[in-house]
PDB file of N, CA and C in Angstrom:
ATOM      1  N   UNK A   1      50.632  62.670 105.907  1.00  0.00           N
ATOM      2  CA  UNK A   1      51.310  63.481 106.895  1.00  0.00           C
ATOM      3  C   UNK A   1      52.830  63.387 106.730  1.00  0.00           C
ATOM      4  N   UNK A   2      53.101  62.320 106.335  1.00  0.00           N
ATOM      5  CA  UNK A   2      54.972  61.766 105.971  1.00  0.00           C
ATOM      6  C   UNK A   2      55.237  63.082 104.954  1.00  0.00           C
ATOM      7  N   UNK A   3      54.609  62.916 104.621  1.00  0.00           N
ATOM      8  CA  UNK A   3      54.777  64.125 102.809  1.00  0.00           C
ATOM      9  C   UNK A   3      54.987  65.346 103.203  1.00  0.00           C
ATOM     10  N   UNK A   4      54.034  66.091 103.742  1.00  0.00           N
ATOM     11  CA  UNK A   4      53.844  67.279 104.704  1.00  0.00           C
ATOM     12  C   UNK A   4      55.275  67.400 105.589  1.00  0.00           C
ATOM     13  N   UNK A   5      55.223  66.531 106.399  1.00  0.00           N
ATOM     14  CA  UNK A   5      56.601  66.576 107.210  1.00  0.00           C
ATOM     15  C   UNK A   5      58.263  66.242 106.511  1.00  0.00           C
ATOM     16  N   UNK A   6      58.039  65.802 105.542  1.00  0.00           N
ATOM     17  CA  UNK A   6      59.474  65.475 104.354  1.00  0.00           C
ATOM     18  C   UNK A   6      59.405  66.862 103.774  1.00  0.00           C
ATOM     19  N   UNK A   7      58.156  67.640 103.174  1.00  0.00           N
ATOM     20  CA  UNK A   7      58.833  68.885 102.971  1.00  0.00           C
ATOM     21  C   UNK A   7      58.752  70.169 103.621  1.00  0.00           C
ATOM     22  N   UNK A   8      58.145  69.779 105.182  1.00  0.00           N
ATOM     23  CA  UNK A   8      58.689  70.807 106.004  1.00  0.00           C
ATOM     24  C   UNK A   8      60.529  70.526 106.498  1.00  0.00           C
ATOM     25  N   UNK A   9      61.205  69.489 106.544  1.00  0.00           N
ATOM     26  CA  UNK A   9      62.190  69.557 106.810  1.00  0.00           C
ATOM     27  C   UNK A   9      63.066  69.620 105.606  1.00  0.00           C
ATOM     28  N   UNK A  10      62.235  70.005 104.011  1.00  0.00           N
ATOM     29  CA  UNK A  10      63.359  69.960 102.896  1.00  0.00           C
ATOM     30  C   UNK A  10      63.705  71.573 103.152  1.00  0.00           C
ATOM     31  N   UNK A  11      62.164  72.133 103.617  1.00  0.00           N
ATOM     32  CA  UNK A  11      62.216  74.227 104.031  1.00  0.00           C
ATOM     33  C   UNK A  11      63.175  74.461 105.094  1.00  0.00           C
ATOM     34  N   UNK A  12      63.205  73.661 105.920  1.00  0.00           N
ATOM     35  CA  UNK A  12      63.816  74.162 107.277  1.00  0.00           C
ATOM     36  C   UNK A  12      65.406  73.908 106.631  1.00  0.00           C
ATOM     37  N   UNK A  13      66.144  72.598 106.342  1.00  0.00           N
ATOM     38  CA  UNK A  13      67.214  72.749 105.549  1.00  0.00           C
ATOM     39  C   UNK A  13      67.803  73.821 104.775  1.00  0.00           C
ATOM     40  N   UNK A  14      66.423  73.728 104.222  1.00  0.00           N
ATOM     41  CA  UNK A  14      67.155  75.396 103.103  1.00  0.00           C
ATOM     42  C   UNK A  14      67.264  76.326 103.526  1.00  0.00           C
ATOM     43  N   UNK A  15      66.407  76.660 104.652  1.00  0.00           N
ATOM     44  CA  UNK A  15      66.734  77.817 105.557  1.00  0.00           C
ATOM     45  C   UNK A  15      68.193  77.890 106.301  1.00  0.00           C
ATOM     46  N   UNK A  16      68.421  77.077 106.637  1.00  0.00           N
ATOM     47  CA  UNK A  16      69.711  76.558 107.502  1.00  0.00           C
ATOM     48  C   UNK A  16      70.434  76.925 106.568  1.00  0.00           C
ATOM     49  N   UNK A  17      70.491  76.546 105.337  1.00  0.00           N
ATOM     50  CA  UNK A  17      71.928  76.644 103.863  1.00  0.00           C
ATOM     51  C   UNK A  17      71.742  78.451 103.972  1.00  0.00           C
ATOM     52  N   UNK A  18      70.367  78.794 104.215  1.00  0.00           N
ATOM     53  CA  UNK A  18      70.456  80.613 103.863  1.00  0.00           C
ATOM     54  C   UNK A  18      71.048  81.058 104.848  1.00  0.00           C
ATOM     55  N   UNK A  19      70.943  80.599 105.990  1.00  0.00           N
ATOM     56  CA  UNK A  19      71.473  81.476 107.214  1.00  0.00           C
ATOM     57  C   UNK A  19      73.255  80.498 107.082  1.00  0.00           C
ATOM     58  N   UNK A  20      73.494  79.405 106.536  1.00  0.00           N
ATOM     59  CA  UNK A  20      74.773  79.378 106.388  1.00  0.00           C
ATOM     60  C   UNK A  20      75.681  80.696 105.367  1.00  0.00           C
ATOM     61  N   UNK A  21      74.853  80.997 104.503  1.00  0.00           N
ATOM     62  CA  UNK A  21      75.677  81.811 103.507  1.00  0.00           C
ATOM     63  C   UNK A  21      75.148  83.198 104.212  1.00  0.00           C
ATOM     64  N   UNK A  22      74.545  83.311 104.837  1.00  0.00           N
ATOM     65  CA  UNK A  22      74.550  84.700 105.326  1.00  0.00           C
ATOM     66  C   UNK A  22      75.322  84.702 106.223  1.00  0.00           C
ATOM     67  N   UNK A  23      75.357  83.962 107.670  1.00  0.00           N
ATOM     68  CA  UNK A  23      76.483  83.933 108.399  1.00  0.00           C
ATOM     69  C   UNK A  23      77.456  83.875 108.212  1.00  0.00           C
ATOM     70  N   UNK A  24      78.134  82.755 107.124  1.00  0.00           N
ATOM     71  CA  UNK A  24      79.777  82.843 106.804  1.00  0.00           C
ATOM     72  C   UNK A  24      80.383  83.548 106.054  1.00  0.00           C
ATOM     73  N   UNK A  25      79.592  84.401 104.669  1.00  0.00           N
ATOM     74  CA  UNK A  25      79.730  85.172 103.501  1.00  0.00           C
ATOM     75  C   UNK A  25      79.183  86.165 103.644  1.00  0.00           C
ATOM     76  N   UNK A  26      78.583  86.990 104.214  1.00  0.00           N
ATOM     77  CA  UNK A  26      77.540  88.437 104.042  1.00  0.00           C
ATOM     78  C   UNK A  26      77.213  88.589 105.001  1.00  0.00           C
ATOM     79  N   UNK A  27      78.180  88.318 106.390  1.00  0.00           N
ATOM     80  CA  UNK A  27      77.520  88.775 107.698  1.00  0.00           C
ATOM     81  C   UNK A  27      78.176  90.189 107.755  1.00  0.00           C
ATOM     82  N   UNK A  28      79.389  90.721 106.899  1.00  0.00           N
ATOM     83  CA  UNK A  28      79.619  92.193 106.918  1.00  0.00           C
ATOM     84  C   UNK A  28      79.534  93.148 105.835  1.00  0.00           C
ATOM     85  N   UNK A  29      78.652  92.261 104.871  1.00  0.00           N
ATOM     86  CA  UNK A  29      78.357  93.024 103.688  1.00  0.00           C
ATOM     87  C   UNK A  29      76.672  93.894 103.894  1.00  0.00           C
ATOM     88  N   UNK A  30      75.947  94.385 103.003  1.00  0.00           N
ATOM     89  CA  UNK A  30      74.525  95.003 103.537  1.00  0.00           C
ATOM     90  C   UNK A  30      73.526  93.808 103.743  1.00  0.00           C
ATOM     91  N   UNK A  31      73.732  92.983 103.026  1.00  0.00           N
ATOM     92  CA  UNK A  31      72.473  92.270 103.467  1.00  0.00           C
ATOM     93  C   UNK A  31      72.712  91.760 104.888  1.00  0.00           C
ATOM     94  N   UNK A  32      73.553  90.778 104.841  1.00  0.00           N
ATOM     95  CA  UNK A  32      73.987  90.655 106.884  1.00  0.00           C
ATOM     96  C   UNK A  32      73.504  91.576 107.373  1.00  0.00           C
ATOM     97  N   UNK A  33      73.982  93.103 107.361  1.00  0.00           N
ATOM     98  CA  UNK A  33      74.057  94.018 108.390  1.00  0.00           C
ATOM     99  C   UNK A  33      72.721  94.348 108.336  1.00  0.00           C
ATOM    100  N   UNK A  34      71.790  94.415 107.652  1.00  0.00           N
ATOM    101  CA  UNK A  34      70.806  94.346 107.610  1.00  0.00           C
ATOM    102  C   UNK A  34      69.722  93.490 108.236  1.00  0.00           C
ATOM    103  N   UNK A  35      69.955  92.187 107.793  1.00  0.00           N
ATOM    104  CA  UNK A  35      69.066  91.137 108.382  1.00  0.00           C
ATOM    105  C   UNK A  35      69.175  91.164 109.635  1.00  0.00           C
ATOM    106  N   UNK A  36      70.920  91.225 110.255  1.00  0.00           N
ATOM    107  CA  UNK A  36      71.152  91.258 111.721  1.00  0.00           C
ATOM    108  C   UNK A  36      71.098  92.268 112.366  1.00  0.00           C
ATOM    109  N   UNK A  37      70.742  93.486 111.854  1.00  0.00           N
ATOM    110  CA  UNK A  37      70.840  94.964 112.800  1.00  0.00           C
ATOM    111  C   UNK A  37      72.087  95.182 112.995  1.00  0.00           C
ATOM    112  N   UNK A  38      73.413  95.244 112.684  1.00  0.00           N
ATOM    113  CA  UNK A  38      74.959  95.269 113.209  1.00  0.00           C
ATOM    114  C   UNK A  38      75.372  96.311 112.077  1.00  0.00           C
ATOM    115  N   UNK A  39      76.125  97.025 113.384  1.00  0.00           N
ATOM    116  CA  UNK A  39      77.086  98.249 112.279  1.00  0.00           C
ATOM    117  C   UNK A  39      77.768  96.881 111.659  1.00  0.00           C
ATOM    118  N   UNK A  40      78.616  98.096 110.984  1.00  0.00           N
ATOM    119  CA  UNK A  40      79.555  97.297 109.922  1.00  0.00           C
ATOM    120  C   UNK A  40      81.000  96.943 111.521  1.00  0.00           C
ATOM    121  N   UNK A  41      81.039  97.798 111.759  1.00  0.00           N
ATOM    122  CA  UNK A  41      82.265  98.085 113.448  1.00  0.00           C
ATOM    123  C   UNK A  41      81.712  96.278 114.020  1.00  0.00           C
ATOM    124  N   UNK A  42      80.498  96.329 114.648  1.00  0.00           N
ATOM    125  CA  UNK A  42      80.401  95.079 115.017  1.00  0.00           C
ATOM    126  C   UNK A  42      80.400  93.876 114.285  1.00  0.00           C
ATOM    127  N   UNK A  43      79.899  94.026 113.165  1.00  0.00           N
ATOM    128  CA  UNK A  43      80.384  92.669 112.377  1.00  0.00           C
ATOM    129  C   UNK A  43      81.363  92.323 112.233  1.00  0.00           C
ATOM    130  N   UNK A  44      82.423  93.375 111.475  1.00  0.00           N
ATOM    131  CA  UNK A  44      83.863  93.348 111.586  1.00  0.00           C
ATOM    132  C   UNK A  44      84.140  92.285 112.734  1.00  0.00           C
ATOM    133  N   UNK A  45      84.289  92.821 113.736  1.00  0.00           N
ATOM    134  CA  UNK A  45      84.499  92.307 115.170  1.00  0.00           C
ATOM    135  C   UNK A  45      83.787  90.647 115.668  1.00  0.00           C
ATOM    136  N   UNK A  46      82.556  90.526 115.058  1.00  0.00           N
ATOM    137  CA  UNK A  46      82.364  89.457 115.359  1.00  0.00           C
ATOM    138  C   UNK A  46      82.161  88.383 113.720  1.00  0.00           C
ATOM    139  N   UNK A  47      82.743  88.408 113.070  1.00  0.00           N
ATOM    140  CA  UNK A  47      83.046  88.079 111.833  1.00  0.00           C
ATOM    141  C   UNK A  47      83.106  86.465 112.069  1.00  0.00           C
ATOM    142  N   UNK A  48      84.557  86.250 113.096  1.00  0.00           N
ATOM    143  CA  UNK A  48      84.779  84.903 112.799  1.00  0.00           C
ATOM    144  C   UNK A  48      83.995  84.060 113.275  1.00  0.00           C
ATOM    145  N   UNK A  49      83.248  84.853 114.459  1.00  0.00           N
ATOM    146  CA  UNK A  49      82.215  83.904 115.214  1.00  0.00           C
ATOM    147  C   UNK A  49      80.935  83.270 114.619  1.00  0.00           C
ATOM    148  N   UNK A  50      80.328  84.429 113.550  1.00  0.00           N
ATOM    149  CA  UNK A  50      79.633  84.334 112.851  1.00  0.00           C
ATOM    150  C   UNK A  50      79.677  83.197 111.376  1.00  0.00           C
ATOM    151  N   UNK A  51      81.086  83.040 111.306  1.00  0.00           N
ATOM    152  CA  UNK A  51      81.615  82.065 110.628  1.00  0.00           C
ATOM    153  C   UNK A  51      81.125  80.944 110.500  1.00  0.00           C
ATOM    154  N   UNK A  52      81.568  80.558 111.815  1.00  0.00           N
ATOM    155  CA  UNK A  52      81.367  79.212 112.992  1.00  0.00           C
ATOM    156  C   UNK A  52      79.977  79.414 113.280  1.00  0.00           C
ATOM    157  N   UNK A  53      79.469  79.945 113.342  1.00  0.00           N
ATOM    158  CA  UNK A  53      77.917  79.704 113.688  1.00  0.00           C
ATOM    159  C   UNK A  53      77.166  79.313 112.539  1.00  0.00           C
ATOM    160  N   UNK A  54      77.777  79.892 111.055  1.00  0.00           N
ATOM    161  CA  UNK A  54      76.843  78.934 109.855  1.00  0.00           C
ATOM    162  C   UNK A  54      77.704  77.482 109.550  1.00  0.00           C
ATOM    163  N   UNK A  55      78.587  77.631 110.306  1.00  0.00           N
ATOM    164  CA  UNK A  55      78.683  76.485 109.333  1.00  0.00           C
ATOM    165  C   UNK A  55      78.141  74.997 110.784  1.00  0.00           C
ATOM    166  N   UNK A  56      78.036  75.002 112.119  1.00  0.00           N
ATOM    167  CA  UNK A  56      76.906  75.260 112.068  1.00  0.00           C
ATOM    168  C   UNK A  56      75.773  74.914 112.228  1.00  0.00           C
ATOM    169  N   UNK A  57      75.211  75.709 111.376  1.00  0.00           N
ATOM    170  CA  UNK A  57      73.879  75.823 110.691  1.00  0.00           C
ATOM    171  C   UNK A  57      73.774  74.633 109.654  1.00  0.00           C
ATOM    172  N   UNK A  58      74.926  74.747 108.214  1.00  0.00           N
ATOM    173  CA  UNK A  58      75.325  73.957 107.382  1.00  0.00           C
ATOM    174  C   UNK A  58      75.283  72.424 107.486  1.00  0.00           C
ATOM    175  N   UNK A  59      75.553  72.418 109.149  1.00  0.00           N
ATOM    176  CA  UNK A  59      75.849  70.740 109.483  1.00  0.00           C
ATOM    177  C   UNK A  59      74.496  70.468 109.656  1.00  0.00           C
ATOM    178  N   UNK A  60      73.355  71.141 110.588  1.00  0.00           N
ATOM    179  CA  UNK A  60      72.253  70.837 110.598  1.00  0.00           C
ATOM    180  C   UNK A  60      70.892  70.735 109.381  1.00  0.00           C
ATOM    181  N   UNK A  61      71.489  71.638 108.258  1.00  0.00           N
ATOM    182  CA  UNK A  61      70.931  71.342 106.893  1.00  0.00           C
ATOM    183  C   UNK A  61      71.495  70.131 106.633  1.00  0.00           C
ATOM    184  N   UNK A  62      72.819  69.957 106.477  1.00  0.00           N
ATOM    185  CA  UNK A  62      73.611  68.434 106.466  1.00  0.00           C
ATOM    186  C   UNK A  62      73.037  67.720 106.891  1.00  0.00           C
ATOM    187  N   UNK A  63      72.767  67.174 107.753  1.00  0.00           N
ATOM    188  CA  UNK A  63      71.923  65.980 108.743  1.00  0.00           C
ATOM    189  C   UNK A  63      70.233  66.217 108.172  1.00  0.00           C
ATOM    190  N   UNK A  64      69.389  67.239 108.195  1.00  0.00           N
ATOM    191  CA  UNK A  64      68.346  66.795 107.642  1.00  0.00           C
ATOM    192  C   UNK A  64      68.479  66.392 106.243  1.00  0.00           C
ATOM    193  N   UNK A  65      68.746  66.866 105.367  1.00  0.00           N
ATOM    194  CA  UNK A  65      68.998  66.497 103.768  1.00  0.00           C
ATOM    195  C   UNK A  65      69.114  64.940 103.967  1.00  0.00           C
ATOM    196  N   UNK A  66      70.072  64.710 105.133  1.00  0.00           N
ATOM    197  CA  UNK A  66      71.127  63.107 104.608  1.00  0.00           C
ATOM    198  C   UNK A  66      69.790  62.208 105.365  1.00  0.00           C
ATOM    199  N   UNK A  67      68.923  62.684 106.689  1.00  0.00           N
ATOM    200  CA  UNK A  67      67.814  61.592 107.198  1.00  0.00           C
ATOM    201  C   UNK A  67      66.572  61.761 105.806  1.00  0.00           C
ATOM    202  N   UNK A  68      66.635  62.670 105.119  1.00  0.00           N
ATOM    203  CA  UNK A  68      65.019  62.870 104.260  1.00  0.00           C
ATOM    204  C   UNK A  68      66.108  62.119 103.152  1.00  0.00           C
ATOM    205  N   UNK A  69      67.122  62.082 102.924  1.00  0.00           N
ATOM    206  CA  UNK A  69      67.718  60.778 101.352  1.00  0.00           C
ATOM    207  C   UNK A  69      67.557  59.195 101.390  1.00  0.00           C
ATOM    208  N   UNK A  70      67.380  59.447 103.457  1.00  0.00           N
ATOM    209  CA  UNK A  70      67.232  57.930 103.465  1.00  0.00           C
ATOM    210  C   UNK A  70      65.864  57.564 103.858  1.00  0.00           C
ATOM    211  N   UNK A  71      64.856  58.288 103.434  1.00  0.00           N
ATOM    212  CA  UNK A  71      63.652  57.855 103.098  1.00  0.00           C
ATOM    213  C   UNK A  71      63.073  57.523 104.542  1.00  0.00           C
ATOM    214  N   UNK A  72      62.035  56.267 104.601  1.00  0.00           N
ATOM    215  CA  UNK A  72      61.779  55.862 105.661  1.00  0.00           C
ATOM    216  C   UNK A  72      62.881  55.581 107.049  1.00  0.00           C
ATOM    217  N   UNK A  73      63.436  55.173 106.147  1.00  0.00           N
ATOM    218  CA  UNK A  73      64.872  54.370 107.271  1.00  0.00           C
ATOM    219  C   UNK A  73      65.690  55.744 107.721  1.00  0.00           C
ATOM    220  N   UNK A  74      65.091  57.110 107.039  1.00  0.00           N
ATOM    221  CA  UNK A  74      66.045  58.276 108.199  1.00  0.00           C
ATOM    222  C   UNK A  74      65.376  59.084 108.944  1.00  0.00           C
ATOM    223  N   UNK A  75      64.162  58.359 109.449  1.00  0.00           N
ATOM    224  CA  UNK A  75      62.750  58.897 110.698  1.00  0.00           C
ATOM    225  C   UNK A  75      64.069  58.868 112.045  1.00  0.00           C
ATOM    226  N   UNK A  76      64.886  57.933 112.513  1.00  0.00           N
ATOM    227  CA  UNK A  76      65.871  58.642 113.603  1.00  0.00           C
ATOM    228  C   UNK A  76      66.504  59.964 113.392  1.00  0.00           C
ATOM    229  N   UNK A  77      67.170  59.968 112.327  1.00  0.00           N
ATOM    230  CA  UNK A  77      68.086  60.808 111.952  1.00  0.00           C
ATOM    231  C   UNK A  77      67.455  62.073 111.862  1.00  0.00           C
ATOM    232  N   UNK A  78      66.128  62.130 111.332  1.00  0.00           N
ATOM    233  CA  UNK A  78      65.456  63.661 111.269  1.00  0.00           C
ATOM    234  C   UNK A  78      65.190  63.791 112.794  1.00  0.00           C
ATOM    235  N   UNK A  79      64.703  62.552 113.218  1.00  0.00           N
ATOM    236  CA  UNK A  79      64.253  63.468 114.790  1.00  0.00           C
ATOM    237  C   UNK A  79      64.964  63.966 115.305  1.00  0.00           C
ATOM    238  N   UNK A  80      66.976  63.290 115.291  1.00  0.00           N
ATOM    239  CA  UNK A  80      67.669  63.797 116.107  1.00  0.00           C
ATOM    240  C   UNK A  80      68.326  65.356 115.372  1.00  0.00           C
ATOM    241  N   UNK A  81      68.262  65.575 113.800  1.00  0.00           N
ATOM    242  CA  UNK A  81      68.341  67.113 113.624  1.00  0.00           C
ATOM    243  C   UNK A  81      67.414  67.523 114.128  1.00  0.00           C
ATOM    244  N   UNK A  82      66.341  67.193 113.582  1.00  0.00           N
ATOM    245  CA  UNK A  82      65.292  68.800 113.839  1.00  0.00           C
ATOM    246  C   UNK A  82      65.120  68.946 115.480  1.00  0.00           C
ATOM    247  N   UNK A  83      65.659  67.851 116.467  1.00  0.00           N
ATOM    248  CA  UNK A  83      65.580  68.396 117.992  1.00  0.00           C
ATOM    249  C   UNK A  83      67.213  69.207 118.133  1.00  0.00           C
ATOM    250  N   UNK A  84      67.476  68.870 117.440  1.00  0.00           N
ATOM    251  CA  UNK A  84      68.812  70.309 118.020  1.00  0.00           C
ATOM    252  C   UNK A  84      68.343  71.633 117.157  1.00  0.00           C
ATOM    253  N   UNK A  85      68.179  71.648 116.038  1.00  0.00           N
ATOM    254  CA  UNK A  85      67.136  72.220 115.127  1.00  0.00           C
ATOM    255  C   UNK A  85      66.413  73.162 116.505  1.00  0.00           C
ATOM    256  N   UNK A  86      65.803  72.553 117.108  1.00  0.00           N
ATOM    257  CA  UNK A  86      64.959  73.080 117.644  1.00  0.00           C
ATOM    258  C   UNK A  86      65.191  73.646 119.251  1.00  0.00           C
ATOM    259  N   UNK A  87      65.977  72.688 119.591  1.00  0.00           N
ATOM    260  CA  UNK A  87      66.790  73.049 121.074  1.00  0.00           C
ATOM    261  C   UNK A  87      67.674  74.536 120.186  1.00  0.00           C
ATOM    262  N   UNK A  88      68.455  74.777 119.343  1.00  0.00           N
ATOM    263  CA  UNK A  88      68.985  75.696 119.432  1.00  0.00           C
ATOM    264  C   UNK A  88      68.013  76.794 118.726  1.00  0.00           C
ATOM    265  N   UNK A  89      66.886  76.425 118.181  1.00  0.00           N
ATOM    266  CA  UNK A  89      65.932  77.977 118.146  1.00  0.00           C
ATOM    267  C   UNK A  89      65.729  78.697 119.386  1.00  0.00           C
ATOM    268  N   UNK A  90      65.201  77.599 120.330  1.00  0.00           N
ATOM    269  CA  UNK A  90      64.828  77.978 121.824  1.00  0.00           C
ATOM    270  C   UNK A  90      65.802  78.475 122.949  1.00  0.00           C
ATOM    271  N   UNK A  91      67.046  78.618 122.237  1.00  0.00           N
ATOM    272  CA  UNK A  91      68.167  79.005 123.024  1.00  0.00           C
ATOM    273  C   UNK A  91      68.445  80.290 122.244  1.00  0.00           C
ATOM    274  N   UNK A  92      68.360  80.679 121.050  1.00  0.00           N
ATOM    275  CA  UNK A  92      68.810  81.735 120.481  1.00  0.00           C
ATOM    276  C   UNK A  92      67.673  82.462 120.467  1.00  0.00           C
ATOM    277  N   UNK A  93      66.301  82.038 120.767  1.00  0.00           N
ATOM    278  CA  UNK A  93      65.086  83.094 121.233  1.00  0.00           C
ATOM    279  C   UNK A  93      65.050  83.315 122.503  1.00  0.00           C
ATOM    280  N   UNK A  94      66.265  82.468 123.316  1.00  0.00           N
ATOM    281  CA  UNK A  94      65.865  82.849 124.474  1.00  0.00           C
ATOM    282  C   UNK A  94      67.536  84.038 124.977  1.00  0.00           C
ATOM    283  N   UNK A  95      68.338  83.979 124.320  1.00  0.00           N
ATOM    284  CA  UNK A  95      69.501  84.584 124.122  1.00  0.00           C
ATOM    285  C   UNK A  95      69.533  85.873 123.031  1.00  0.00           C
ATOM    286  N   UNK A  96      69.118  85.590 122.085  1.00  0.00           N
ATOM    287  CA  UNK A  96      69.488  86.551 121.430  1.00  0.00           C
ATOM    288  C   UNK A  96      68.116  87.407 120.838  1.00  0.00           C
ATOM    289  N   UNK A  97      67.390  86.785 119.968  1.00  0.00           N
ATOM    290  CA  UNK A  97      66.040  87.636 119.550  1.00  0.00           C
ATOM    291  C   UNK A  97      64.735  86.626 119.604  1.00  0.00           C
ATOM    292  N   UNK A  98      63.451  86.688 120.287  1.00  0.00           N
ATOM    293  CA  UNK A  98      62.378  86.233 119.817  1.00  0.00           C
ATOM    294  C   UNK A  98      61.984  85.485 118.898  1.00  0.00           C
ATOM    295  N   UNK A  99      62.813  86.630 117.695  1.00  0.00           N
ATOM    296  CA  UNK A  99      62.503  86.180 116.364  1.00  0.00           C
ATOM    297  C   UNK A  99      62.779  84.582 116.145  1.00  0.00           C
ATOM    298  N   UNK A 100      63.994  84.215 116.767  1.00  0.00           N
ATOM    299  CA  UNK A 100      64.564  83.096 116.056  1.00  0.00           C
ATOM    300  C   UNK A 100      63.422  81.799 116.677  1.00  0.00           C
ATOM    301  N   UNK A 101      62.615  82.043 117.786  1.00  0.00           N
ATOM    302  CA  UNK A 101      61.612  81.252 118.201  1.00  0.00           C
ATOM    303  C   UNK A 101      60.446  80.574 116.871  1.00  0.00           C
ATOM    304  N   UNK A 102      60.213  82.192 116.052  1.00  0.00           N
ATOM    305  CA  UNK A 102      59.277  81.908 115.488  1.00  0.00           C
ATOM    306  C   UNK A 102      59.637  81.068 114.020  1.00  0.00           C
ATOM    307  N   UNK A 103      61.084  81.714 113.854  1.00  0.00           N
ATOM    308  CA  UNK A 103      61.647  81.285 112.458  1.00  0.00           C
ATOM    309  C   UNK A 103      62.601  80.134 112.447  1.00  0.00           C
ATOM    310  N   UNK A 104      62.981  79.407 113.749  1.00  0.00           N
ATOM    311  CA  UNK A 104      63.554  78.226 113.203  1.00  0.00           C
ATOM    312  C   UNK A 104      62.669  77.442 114.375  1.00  0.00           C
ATOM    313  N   UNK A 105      62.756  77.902 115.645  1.00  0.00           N
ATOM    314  CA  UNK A 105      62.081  76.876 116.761  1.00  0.00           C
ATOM    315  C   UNK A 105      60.854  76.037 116.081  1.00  0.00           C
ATOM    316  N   UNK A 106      59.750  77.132 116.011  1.00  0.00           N
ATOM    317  CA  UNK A 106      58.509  76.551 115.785  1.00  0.00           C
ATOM    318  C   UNK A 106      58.441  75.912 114.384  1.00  0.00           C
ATOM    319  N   UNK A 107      59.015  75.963 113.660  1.00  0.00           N
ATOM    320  CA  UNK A 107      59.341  75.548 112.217  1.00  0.00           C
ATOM    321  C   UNK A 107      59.310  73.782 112.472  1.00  0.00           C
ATOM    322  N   UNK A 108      60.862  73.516 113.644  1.00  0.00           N
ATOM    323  CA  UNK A 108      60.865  72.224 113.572  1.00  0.00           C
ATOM    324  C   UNK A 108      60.686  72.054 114.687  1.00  0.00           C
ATOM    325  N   UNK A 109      59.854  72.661 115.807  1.00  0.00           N
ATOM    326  CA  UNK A 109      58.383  71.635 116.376  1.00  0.00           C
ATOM    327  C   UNK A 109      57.690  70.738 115.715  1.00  0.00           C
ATOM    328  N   UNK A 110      57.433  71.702 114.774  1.00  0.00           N
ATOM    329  CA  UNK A 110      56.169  71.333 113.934  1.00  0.00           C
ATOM    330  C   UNK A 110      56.258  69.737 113.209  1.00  0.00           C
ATOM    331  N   UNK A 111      57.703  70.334 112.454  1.00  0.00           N
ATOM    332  CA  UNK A 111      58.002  69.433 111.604  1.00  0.00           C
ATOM    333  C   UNK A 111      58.731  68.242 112.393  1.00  0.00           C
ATOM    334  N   UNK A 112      58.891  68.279 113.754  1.00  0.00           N
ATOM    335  CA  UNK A 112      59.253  67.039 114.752  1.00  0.00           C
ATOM    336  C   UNK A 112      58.078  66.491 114.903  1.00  0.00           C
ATOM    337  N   UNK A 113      57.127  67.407 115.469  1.00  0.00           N
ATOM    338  CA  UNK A 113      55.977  66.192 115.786  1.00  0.00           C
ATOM    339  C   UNK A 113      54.766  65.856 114.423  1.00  0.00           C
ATOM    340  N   UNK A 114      55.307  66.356 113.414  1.00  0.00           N
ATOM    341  CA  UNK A 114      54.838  65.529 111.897  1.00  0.00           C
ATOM    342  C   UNK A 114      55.542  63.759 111.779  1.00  0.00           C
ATOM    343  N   UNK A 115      56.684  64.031 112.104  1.00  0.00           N
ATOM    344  CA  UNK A 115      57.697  62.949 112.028  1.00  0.00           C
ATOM    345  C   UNK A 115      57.571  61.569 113.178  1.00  0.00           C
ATOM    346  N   UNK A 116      57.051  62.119 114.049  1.00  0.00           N
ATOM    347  CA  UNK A 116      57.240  61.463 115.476  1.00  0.00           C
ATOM    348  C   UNK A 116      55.841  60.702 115.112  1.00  0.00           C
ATOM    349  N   UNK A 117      54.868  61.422 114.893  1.00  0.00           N
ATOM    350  CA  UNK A 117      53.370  61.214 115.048  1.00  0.00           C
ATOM    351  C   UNK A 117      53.052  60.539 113.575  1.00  0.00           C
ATOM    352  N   UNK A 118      53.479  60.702 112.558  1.00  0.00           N
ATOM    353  CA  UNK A 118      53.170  59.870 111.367  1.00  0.00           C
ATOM    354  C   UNK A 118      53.942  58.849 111.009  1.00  0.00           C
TER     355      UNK A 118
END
């Protein structure tokens, strides 16, 4: 189950690094405007915020990467990413789209109570 849960939080990381480079680099190019539904007018406009929101993201790939390097001895360190990990899915599904419930929340539920429970 350790195994299972080490590389659900190596996926959820990498996800975090994708939505870092989409948020800070290509939130006003097509793929951004795309992934996010936003004219080009609103991205423009919310550009810098979007900035700051991957990077972030970046810190929370940061923190899981650095608890899964330290092996056994970083079972604190993942619990305490993947619960903000997860506190901020449940705030941005509950703020902004659904979606983000299914694509980061439940992701590291999952992969919290792999960690907690094995």
């Amino acid at each position: 189950m350790a195994l299972f849960a080490n590389i659900l939080i190596a996926l959820i990381a990498l996800f975090h690094i994708y939505f870092l480079i989409l948020e800070m680099f290509l939130w006003d190019k097509p793929k951004g405007l795309k992934t996010f539904g936003h004219t080009l007018e609103s991205a423009t406009a919310s550009k810098t915020l979007a900035m700051n929101q991957g990077l972030y993201n970046g810190f929370l790939a940061a923190g899981l990467i650095w608890g899964l390097s330290l092996g056994e001895a970083g079972g604190s360190i993942k619990i305490f990413f993947l619960a903000c990990v997860l506190i901020a899915g449940i705030f941005g599904g509950l703020t902004a789209t659904r979606k983000i419930l299914f694509v980061q929340a439940l992701p590291a539920a999952i992969a919290l109570a792999l960690v907690i429970f094995s």
